[in-house]
PDB file of N, CA and C in Angstrom:
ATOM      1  N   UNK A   1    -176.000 -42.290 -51.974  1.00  0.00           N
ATOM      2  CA  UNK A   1    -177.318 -41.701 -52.048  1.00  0.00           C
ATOM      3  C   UNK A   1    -178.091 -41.912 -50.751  1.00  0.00           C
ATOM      4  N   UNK A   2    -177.787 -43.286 -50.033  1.00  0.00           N
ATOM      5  CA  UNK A   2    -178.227 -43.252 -48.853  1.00  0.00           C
ATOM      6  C   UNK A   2    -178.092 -42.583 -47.983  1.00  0.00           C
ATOM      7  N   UNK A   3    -177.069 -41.831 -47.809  1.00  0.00           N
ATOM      8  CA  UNK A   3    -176.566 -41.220 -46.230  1.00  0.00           C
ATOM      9  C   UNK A   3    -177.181 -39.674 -46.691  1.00  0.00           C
ATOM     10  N   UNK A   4    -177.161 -39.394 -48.035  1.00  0.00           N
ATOM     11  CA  UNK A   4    -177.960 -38.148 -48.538  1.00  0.00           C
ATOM     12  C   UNK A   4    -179.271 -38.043 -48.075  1.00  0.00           C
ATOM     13  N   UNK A   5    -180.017 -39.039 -48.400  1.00  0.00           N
ATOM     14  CA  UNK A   5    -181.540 -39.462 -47.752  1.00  0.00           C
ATOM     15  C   UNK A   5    -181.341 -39.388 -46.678  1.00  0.00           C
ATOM     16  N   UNK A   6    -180.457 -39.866 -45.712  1.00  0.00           N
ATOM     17  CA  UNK A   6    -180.494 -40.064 -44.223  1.00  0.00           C
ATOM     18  C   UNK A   6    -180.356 -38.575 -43.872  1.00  0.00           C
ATOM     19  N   UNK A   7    -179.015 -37.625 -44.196  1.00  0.00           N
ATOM     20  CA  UNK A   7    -178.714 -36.354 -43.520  1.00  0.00           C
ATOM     21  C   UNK A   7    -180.400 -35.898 -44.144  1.00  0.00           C
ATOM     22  N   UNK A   8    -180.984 -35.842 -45.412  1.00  0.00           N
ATOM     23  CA  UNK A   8    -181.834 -35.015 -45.001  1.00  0.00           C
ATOM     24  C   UNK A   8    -183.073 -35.769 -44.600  1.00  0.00           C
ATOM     25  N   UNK A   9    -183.233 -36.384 -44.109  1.00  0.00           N
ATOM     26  CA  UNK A   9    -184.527 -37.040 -43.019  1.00  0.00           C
ATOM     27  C   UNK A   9    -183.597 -36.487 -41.678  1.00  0.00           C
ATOM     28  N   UNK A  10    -182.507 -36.421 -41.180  1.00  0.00           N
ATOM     29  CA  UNK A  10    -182.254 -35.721 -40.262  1.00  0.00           C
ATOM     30  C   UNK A  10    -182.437 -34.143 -39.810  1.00  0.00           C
ATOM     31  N   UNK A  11    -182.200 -33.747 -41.290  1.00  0.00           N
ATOM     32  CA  UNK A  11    -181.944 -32.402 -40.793  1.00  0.00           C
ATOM     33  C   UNK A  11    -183.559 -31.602 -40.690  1.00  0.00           C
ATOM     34  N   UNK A  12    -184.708 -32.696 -42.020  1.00  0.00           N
ATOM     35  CA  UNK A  12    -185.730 -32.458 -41.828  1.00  0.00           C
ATOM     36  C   UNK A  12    -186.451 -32.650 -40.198  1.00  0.00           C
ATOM     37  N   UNK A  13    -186.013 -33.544 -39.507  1.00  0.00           N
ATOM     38  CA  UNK A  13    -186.251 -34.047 -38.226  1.00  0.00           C
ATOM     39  C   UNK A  13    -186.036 -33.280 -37.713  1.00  0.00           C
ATOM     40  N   UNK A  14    -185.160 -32.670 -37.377  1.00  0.00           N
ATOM     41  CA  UNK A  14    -184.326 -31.363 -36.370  1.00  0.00           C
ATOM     42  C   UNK A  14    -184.976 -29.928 -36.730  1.00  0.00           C
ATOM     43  N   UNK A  15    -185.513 -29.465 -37.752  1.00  0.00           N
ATOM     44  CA  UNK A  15    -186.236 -28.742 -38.238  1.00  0.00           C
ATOM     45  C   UNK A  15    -187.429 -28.685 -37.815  1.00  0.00           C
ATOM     46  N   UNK A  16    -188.358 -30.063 -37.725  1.00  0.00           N
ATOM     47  CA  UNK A  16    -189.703 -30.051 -37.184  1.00  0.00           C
ATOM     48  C   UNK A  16    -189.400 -30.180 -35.839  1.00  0.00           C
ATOM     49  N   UNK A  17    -188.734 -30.535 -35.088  1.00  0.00           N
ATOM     50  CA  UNK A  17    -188.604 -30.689 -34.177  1.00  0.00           C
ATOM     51  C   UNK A  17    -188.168 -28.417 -33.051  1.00  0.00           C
ATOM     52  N   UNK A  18    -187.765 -28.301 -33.938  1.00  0.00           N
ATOM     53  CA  UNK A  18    -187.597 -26.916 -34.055  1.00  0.00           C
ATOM     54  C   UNK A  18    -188.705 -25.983 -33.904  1.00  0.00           C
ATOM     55  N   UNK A  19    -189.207 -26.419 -34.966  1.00  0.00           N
ATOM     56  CA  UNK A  19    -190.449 -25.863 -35.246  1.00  0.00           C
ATOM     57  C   UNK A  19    -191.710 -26.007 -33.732  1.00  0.00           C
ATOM     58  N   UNK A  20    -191.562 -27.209 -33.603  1.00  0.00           N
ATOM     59  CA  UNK A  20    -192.535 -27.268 -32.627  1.00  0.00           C
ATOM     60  C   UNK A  20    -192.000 -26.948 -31.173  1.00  0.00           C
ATOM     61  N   UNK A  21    -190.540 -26.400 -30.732  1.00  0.00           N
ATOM     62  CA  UNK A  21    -190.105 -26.101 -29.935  1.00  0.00           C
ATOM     63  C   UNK A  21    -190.629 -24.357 -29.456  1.00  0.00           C
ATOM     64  N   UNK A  22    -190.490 -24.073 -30.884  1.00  0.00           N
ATOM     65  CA  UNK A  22    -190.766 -22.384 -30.930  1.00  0.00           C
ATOM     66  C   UNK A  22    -192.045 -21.882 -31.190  1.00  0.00           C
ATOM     67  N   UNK A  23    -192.713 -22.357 -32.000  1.00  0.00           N
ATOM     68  CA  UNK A  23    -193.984 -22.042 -31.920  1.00  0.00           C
ATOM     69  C   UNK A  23    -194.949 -22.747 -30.249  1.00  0.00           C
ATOM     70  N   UNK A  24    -194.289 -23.218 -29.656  1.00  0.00           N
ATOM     71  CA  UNK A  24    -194.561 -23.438 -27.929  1.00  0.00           C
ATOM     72  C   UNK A  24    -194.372 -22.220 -27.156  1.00  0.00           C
ATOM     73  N   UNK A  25    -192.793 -21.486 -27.692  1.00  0.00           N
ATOM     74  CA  UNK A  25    -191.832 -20.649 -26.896  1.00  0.00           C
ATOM     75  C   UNK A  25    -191.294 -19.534 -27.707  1.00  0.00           C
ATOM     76  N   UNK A  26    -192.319 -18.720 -28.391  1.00  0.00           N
ATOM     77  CA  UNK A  26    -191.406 -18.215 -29.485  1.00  0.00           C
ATOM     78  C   UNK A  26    -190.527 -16.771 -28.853  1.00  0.00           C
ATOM     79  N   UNK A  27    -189.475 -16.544 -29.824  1.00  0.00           N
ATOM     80  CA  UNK A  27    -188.762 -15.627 -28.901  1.00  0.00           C
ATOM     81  C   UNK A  27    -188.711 -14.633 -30.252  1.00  0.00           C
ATOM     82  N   UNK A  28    -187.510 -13.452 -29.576  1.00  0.00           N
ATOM     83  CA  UNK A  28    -187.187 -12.138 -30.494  1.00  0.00           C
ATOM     84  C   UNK A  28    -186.266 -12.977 -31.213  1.00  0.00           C
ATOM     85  N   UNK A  29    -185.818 -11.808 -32.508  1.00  0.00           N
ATOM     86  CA  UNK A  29    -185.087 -12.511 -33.713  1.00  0.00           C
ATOM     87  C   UNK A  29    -183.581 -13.146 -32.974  1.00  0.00           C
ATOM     88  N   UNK A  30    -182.701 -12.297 -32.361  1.00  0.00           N
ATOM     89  CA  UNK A  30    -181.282 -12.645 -31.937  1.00  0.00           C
ATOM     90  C   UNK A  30    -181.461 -13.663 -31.056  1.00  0.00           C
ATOM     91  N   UNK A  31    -182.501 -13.959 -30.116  1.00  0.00           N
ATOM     92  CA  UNK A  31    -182.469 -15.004 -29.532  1.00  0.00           C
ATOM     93  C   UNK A  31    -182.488 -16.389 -29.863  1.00  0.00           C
ATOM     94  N   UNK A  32    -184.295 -15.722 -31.020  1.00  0.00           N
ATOM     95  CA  UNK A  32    -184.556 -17.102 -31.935  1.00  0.00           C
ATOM     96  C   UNK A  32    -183.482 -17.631 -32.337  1.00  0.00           C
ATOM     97  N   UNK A  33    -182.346 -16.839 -33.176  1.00  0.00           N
ATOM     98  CA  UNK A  33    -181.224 -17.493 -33.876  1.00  0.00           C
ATOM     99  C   UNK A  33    -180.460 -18.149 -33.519  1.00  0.00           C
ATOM    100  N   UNK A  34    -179.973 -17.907 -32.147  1.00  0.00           N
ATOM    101  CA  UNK A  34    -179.060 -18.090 -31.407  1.00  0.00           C
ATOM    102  C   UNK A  34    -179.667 -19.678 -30.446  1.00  0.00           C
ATOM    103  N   UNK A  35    -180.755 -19.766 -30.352  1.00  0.00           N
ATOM    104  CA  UNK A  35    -181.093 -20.833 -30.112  1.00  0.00           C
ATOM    105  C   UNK A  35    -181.390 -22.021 -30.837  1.00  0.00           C
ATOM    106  N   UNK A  36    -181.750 -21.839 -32.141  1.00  0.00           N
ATOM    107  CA  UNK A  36    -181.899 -22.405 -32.989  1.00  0.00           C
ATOM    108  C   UNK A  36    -180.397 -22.913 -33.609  1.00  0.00           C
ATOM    109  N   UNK A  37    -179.043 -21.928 -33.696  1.00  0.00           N
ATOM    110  CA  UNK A  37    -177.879 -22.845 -33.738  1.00  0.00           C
ATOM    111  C   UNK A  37    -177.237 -23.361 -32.602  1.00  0.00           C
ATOM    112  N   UNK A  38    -177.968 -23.114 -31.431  1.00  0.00           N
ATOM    113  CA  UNK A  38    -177.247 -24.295 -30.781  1.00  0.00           C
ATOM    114  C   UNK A  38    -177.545 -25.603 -30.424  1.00  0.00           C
ATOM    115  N   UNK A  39    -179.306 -25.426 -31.330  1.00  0.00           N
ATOM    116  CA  UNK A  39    -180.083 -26.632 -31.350  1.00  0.00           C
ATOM    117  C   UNK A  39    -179.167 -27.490 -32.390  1.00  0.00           C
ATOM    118  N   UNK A  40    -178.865 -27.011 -33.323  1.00  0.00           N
ATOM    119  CA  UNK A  40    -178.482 -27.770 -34.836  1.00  0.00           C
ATOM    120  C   UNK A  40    -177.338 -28.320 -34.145  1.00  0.00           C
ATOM    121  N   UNK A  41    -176.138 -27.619 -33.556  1.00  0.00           N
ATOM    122  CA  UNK A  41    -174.809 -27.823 -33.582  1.00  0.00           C
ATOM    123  C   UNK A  41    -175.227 -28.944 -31.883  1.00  0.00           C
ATOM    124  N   UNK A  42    -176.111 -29.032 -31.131  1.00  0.00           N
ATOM    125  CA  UNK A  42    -176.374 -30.436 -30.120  1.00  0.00           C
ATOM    126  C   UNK A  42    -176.422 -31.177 -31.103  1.00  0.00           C
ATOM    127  N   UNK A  43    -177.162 -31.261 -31.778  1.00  0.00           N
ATOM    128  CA  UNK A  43    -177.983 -32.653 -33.076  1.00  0.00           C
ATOM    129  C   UNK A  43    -176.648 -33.063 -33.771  1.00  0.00           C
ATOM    130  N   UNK A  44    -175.532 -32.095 -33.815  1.00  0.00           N
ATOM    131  CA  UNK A  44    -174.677 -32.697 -34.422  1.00  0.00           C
ATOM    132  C   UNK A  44    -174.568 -32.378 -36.180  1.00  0.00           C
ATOM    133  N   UNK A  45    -175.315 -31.413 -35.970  1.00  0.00           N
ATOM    134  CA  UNK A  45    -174.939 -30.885 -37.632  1.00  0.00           C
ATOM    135  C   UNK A  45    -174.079 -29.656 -37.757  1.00  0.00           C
ATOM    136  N   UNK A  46    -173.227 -29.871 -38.336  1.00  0.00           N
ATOM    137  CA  UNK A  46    -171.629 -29.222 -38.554  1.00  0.00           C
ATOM    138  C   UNK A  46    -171.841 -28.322 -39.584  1.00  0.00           C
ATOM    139  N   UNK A  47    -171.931 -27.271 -40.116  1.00  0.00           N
ATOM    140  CA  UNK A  47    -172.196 -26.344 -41.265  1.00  0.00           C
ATOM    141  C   UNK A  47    -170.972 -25.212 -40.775  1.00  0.00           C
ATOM    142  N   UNK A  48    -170.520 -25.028 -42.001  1.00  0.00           N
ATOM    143  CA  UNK A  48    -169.500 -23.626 -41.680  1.00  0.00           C
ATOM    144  C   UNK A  48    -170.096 -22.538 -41.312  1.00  0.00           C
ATOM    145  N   UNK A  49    -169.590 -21.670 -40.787  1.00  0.00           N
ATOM    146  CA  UNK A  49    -170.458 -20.537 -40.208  1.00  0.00           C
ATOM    147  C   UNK A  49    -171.017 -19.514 -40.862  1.00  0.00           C
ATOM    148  N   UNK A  50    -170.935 -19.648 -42.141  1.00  0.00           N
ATOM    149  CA  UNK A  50    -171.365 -19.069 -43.131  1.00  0.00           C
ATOM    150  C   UNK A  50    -173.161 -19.337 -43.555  1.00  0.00           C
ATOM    151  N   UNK A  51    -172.594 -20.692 -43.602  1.00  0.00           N
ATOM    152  CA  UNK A  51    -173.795 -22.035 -43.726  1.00  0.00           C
ATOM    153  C   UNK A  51    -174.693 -21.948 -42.910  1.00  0.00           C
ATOM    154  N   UNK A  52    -173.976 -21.910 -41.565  1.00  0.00           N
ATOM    155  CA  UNK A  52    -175.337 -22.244 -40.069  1.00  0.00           C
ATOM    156  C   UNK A  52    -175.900 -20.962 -40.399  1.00  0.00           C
ATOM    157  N   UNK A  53    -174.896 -19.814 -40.812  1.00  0.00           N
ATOM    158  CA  UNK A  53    -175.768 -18.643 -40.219  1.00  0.00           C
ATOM    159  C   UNK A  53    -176.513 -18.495 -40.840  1.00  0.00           C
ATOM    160  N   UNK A  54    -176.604 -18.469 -42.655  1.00  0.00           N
ATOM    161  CA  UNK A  54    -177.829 -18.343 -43.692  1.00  0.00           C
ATOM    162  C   UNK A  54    -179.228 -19.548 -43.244  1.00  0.00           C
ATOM    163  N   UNK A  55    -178.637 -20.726 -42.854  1.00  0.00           N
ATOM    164  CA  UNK A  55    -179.789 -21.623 -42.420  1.00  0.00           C
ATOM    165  C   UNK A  55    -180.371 -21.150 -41.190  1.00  0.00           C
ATOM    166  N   UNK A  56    -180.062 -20.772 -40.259  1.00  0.00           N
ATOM    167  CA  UNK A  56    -180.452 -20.082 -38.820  1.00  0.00           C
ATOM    168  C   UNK A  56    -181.165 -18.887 -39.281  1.00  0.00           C
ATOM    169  N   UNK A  57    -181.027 -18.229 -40.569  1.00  0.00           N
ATOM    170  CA  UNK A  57    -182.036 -16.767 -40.526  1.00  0.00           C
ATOM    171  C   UNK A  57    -182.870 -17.296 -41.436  1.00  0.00           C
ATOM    172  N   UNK A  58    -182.461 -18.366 -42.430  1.00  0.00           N
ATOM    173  CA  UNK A  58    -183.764 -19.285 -43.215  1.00  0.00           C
ATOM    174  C   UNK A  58    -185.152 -19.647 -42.536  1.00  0.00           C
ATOM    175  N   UNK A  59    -184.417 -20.285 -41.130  1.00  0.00           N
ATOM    176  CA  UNK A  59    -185.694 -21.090 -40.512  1.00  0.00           C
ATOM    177  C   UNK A  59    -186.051 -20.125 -39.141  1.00  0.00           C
ATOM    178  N   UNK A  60    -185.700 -19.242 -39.407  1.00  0.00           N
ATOM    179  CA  UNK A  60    -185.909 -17.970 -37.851  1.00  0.00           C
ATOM    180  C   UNK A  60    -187.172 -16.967 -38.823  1.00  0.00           C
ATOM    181  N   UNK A  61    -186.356 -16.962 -40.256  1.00  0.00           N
ATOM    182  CA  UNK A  61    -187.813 -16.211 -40.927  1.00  0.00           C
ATOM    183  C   UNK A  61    -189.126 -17.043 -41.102  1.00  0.00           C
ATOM    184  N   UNK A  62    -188.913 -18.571 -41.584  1.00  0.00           N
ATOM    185  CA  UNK A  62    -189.938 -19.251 -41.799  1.00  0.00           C
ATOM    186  C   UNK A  62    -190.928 -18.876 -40.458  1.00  0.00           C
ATOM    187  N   UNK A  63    -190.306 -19.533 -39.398  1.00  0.00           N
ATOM    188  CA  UNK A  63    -191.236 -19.321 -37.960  1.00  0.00           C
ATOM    189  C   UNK A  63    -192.185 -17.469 -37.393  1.00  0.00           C
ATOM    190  N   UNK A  64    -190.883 -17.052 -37.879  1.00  0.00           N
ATOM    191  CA  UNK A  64    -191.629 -15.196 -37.649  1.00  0.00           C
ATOM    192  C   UNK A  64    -192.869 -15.616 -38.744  1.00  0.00           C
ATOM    193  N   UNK A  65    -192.687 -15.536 -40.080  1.00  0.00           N
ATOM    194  CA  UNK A  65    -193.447 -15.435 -41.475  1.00  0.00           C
ATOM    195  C   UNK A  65    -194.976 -16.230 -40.443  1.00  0.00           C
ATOM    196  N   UNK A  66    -194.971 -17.400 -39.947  1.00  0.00           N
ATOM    197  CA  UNK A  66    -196.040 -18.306 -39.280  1.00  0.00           C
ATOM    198  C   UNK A  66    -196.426 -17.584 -38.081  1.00  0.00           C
ATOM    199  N   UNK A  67    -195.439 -16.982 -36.946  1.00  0.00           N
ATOM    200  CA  UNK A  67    -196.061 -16.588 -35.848  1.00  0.00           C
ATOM    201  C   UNK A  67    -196.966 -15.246 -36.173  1.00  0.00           C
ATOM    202  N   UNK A  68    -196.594 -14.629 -37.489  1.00  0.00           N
ATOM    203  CA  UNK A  68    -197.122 -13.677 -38.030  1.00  0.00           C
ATOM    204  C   UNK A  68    -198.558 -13.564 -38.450  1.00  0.00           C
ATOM    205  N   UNK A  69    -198.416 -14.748 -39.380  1.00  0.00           N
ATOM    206  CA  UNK A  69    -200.108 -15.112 -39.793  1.00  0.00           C
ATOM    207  C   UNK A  69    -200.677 -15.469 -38.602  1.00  0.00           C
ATOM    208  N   UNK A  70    -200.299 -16.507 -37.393  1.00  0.00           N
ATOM    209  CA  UNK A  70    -201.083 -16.919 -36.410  1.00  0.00           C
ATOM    210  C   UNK A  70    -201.752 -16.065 -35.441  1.00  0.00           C
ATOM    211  N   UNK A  71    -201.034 -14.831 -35.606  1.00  0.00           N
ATOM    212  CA  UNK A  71    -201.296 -13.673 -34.663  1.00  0.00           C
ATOM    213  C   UNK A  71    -202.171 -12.564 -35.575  1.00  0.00           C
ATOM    214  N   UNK A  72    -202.353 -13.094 -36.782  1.00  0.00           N
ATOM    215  CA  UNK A  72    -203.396 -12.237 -37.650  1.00  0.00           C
ATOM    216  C   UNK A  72    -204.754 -12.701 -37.398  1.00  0.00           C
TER     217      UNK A  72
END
C-alpha cells in the first residue's frame, strides 16, 4: 500500500509540476502532448503506450479546459 501512496504522490508531483511548466509556456495540442510524454517518461514513469497516450490527452485537455477559462 505504501509504494501505491508513493507512485501516486509521484505521479501527482510530476503532474503539478507539469502544470506549472505549461501554463508558463503553453503550446498547440501535438506539441503539448508530445512534451508532456517526454516529461513523464524523464521522471521515469513507464506506462504502455496505450496508457501514456490516454494520460497525455487526459492532462493536455485538463490544461487547454484552464488556458481556456483564463483567456475568458
Amino acid at each position: 500500500m505504501k509504494a501505491l501512496n508513493f507512485m501516486l504522490a509521484f505521479v501527482g508531483g510530476a503532474a503539478i509540476g507539469l502544470a506549472a511548466g505549461i501554463l508558463f509556456a503553453p503550446e498547440k495540442g501535438d506539441i503539448l502532448r508530445t512534451r508532456i510524454a517526454e516529461a513523464l517518461r524523464k521522471r521515469g514513469i513507464r506506462l504502455s503506450k496505450a496508457d501514456m497516450s490516454q494520460l497525455v490527452d487526459e492532462i493536455a485537455e485538463e490544461f487547454e479546459k484552464k488556458d481556456n477559462e483564463a483567456n475568458e
